[in-house]
Protein backbone atom coordinates (compact mmCIF):
# COMPACT_ATOMS: atom_id res chain seq x y z
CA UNK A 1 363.96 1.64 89.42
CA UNK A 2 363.39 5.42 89.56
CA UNK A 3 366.71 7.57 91.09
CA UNK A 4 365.93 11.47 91.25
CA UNK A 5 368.90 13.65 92.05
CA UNK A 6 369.17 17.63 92.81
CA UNK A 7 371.41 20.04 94.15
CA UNK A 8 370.50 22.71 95.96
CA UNK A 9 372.77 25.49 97.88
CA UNK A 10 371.51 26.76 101.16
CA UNK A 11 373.06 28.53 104.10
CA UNK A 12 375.51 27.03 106.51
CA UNK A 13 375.22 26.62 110.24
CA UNK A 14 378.20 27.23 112.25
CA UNK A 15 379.33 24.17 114.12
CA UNK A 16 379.97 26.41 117.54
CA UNK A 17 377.03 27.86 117.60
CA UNK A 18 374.91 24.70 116.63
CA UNK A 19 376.98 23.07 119.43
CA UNK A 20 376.65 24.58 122.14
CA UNK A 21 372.94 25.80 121.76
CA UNK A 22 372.51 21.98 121.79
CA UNK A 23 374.44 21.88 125.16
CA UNK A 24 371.89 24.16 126.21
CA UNK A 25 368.77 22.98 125.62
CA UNK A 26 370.11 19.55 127.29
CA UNK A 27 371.57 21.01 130.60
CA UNK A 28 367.89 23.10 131.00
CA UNK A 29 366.45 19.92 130.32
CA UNK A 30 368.32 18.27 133.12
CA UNK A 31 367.64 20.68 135.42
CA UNK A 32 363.99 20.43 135.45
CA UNK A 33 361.64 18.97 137.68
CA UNK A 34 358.34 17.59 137.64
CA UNK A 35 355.29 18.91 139.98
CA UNK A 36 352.80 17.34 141.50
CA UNK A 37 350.30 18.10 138.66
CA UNK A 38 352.56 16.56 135.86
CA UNK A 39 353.88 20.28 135.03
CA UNK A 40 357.45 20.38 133.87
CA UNK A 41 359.00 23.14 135.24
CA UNK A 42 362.90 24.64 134.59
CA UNK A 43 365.46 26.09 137.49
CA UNK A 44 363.90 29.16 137.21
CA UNK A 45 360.25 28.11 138.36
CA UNK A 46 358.47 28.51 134.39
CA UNK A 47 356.53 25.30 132.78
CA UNK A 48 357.59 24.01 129.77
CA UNK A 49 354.26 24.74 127.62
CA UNK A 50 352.25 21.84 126.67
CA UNK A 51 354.34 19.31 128.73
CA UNK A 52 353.28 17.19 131.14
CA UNK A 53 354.54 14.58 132.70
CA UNK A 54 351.74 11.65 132.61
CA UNK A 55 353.21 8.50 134.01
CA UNK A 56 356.83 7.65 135.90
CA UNK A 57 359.07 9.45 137.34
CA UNK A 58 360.71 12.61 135.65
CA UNK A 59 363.39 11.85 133.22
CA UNK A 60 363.76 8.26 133.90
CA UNK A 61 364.04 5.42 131.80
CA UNK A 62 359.90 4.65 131.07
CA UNK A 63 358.34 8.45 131.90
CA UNK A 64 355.55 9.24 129.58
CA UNK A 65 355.01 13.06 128.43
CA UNK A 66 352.31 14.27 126.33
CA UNK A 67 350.22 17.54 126.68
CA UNK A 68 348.19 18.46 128.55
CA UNK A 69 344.24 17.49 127.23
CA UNK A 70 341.65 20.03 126.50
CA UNK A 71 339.15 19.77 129.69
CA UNK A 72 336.10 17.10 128.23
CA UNK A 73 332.63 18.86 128.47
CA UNK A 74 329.60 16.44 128.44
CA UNK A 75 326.71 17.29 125.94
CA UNK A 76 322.95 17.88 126.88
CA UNK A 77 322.99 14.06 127.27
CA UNK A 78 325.48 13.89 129.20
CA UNK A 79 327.52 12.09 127.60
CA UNK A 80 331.14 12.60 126.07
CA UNK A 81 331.86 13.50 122.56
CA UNK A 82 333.62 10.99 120.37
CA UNK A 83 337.71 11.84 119.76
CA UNK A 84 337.74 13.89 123.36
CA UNK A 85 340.34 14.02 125.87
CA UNK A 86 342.17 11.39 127.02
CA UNK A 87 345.90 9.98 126.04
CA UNK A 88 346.67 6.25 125.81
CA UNK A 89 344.56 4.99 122.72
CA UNK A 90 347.94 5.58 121.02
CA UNK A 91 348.73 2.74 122.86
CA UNK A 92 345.32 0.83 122.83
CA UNK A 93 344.84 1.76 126.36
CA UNK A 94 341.70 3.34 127.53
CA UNK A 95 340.71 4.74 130.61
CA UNK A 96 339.98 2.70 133.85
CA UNK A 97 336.49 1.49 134.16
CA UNK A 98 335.92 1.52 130.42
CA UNK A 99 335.53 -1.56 128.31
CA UNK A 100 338.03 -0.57 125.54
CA UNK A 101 335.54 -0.34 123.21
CA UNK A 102 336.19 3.18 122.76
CA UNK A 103 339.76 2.61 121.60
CA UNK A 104 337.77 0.30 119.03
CA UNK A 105 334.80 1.47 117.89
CA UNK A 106 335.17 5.11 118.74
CA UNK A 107 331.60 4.62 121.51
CA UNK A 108 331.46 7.97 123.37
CA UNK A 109 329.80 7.08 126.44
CA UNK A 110 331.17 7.16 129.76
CA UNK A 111 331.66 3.24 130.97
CA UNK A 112 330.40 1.24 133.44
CA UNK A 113 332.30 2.68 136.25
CA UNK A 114 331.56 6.53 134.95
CA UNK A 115 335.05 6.58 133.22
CA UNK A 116 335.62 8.43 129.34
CA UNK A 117 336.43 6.22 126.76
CA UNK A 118 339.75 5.80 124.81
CA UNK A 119 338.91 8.62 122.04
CA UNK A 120 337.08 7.94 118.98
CA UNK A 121 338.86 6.88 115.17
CA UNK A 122 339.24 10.45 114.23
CA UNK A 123 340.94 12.00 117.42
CA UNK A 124 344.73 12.53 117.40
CA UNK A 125 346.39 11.00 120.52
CA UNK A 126 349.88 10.72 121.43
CA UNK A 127 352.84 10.24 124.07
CA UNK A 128 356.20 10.48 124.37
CA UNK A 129 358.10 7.46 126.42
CA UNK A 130 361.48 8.78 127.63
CA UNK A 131 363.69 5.62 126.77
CA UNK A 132 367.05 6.65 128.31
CA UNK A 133 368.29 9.89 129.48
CA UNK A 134 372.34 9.83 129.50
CA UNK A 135 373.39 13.38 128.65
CA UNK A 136 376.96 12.64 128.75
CA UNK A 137 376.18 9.38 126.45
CA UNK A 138 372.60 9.18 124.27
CA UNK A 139 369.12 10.27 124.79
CA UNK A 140 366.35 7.97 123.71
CA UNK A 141 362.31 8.87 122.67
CA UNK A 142 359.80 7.00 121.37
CA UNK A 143 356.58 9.08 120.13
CA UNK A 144 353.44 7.12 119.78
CA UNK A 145 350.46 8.54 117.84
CA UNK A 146 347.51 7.56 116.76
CA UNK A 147 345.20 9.49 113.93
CA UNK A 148 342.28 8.36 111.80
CA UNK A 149 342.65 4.70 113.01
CA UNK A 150 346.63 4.71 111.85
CA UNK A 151 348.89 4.11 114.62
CA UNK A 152 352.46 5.45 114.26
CA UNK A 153 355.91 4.85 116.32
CA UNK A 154 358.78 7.03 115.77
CA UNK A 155 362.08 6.37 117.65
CA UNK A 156 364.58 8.78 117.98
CA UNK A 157 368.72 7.84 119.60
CA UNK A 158 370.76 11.09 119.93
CA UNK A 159 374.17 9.99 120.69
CA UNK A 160 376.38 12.73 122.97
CA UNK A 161 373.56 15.38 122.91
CA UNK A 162 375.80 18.08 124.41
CA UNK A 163 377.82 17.79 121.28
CA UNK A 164 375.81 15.97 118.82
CA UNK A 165 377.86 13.14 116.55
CA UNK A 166 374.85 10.85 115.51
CA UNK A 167 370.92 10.78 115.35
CA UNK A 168 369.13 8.13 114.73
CA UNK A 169 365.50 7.41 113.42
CA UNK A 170 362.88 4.44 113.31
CA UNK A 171 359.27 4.94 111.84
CA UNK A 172 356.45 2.24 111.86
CA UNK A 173 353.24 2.61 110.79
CA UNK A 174 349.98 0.26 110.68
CA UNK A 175 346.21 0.32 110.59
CA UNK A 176 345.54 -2.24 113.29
CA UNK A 177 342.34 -3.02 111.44
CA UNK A 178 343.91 -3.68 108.17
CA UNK A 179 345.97 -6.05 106.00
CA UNK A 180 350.14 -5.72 105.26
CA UNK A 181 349.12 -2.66 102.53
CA UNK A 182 348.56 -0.89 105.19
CA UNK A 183 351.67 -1.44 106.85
CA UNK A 184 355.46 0.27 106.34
CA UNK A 185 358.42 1.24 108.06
CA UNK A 186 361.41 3.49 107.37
CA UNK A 187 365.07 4.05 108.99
CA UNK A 188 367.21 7.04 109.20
CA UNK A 189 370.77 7.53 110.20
CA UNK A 190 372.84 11.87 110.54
CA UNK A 191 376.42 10.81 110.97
CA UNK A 192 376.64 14.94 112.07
CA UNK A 193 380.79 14.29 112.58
CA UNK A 194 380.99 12.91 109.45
CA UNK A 195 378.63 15.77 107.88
CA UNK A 196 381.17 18.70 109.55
CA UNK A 197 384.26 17.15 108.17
CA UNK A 198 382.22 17.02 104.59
CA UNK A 199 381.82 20.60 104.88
CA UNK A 200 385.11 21.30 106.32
CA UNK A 201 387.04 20.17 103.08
CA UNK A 202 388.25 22.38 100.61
CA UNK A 203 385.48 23.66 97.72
CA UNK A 204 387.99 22.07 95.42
CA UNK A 205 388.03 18.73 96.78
CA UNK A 206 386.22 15.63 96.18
CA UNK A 207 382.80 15.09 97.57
CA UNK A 208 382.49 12.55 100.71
CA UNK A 209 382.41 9.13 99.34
CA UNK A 210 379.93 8.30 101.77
CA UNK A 211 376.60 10.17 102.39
CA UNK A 212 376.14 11.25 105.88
CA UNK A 213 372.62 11.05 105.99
CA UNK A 214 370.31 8.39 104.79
CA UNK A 215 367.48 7.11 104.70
CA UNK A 216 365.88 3.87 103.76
CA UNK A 217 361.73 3.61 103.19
CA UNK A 218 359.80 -0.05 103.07
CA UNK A 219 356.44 -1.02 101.71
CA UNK A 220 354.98 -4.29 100.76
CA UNK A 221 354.77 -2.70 97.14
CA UNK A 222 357.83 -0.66 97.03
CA UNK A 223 360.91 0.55 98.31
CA UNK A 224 362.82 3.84 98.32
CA UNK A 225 366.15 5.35 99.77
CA UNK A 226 367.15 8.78 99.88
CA UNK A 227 370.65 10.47 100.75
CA UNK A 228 371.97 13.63 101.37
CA UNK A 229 375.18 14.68 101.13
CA UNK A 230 376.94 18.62 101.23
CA UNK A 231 379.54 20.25 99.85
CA UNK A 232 381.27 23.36 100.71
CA UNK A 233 380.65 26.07 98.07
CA UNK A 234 383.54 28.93 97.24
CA UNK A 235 381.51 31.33 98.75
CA UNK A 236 380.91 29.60 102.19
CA UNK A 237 377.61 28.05 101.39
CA UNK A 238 376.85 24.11 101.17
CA UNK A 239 375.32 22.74 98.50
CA UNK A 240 373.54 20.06 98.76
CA UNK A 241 372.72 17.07 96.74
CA UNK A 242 369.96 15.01 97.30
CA UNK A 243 369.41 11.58 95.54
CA UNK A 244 365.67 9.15 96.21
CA UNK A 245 365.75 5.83 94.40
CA UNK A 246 362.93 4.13 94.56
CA UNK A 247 362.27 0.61 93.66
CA UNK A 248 358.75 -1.26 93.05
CA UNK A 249 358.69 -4.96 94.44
CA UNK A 250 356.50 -7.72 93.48
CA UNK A 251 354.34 -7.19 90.50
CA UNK A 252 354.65 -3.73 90.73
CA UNK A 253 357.84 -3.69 88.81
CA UNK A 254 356.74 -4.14 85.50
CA UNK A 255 353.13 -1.69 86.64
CA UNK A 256 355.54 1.08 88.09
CA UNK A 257 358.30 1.00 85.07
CA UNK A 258 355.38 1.61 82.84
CA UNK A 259 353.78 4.48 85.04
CA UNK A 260 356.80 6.28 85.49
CA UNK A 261 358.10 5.98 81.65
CA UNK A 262 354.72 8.51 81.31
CA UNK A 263 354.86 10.98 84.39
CA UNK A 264 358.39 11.20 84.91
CA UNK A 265 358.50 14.84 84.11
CA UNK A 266 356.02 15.38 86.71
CA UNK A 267 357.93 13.37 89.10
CA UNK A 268 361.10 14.92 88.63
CA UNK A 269 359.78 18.25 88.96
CA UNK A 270 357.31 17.53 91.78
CA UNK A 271 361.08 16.14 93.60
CA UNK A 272 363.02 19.25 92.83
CA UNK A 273 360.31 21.55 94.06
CA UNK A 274 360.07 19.50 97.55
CA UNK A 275 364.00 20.00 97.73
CA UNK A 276 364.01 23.25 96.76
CA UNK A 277 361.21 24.62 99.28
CA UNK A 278 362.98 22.21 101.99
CA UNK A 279 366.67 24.66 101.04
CA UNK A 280 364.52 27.48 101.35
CA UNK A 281 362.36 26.92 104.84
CA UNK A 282 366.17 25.88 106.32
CA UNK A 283 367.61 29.56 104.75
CA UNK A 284 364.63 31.37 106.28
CA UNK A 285 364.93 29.58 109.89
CA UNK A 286 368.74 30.97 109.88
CA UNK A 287 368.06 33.88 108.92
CA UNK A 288 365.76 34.44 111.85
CA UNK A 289 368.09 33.03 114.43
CA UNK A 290 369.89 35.05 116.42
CA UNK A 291 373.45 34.26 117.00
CA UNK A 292 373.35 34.92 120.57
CA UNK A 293 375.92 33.12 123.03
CA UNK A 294 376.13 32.13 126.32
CA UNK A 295 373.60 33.55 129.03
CA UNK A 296 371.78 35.30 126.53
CA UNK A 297 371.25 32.13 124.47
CA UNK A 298 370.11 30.08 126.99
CA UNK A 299 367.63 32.69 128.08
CA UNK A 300 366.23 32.87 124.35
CA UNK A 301 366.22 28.74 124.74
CA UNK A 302 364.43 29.01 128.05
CA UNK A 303 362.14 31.80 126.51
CA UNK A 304 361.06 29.71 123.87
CA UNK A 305 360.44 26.49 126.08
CA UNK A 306 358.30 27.74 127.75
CA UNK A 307 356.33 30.10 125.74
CA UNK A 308 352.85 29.32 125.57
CA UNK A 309 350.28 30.24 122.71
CA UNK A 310 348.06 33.24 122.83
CA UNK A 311 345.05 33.34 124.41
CA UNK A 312 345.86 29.61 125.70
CA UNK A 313 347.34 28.27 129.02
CA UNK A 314 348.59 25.31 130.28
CA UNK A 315 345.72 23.76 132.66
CA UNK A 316 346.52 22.54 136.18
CA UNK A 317 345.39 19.64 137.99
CA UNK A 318 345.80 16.03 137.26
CA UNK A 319 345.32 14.66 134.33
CA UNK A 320 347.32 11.83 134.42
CA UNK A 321 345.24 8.93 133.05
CA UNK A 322 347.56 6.30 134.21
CA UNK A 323 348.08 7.27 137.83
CA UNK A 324 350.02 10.14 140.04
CA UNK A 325 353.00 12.09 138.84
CA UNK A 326 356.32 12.54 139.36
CA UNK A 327 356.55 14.90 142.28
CA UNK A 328 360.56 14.95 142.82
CA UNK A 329 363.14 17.58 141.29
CA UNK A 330 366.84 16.72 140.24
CA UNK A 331 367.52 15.28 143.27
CA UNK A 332 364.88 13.04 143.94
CA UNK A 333 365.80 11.10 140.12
């Protein structure tokens, strides 16, 4: 078994502010409604850029979000390019009136019935299934993508997302055309009241006893688990140390003891310099917040919701592949 460990010291976020800019971002959420085009739009009238709403009814248990697609241009031929436009193949769906081969085999002509098939093996589809939306209790996600013929499923439980106390993480991952090598899964668990009463000790006391985030990483071949845990510095910082085991099953044991006896130094190093650059990305993204309260704070929230990209809108129209959208506000959930 390999077990890295480093320390790093990085900012710290203030609990208020963290706090209620979550509250924020959830009540702006809440107030939203869904047009008749699958466009997401807040109280005051602006679309949340590169949402749209693709199947159910607006933040309800089962509504499907994704983006909206780049408009599909037929060649000379007229037929469709492999890997265009559609969502669903991150589901094995494809349009109606194709065969499904598309979702297989990547064919790019239009079916039987005129309809584009489910995008070829290189494309990069994906949708977001609203599980539960309980602001006063837990939110619930579930991102499907597919990419390069793997197909990934991240779940996400936040539970009291006005004022955050856990998060919770599943990832899954398979190549539906392979064997279990190409198979793995991982869980992670932010006990965030536990973190803040880690960083509310004294500098001179004790670290927690129990890391308040983990993580745990499985793999036919191998296994790994990685925790975090922070410490108030005397100057106000955190420091943070980090810990990954990892663990080689099967006959990989004996293989993997051997490997790592001659490129641990490599390892180690290649570990502390992912920590490190994760410390500093987290130190520059404070640094650019502003710590802005109240109206003015959700206004930069709303601001950033819904700006779009230069040079590149958010198309109307349907493009639901799956049927009409969602045309009721608040009221109408």
């Amino acid at each position: 078994m390999a077990r890295l460990t480093h320390t790093v010291t990085v900012a710290p976020l203030d609990r208020g502010w963290f706090e209620e800019a979550a509250g924020t971002l959830v009540d702006l959420l809440d107030g939203s409604r869904a047009r008749a085009d699958g466009s997401v739009l807040l109280a005051d009238g602006r679309a949340v850029a590169g949402l749209r709403l693709l199947k159910g009814r607006h933040l309800r248990a089962g509504a499907r979000y994704g983006e909206a697609p780049e408009p599909v241009t037929p060649g000379a031929d007229g037929r469709i390019p492999a890997g265009s436009g559609t969502v669903g193949a991150a589901d094995g769906l494809a349009r109606p009136g194709t065969d499904g081969a598309g979702a297989a085999g990547g064919s790019s002509g239009p079916g039987a019935s005129g309809g584009v098939p489910a995008p070829g093996p290189s494309a990069t589809v994906g949708a977001v299934v609203l599980r539960a939306w309980r602001p006063a209790h837990s939110v619930e996600v579930e991102s499907r993508v597919a990419e390069d013929g793997l197909a990934l499923r991240l779940k996400m439980r936040l539970s009291e997302p006005r004022r955050p106390r856990a998060l919770g993480l599943s990832l899954s991952g398979h190549r539906p055309d392979r064997g279990s090598l190409y198979r793995f899964s991982g869980r992670g668990a932010a006990d965030l009241a536990a973190w803040w009463a880690a960083v509310d000790r004294l500098p001179s006391a004790l670290p927690a006893a129990r890391p308040p985030v983990t993580a745990r990483a499985a793999h036919r071949l191998a296994k790994a688990r990685l925790t975090v845990t922070p410490h108030p510095a005397d100057d106000g910082s955190w420091r943070i140390s980090v810990v990954l085991s990892v663990r080689g099953r099967w006959l990989l044991r004996p293989v993997g003891a051997v490997a790592l006896f001659f490129a641990r130094r490599p390892v180690e190093r290649g570990f502390r310099e992912a920590v490190e650059n994760t410390a500093a990305q987290w130190n520059t993204a404070l640094a650019e917040l502003t710590p802005r309260h109240g109206e003015a704070l959700r206004a930069e929230i709303a601001d950033a919701l819904t700006e779009t990209e230069p040079d590149k809108t958010v198309p109307g129209g349907p493009t639901d592949p799956w049927g009409p959208a969602d045309t009721g506000g608040p009221e109408a959930r």
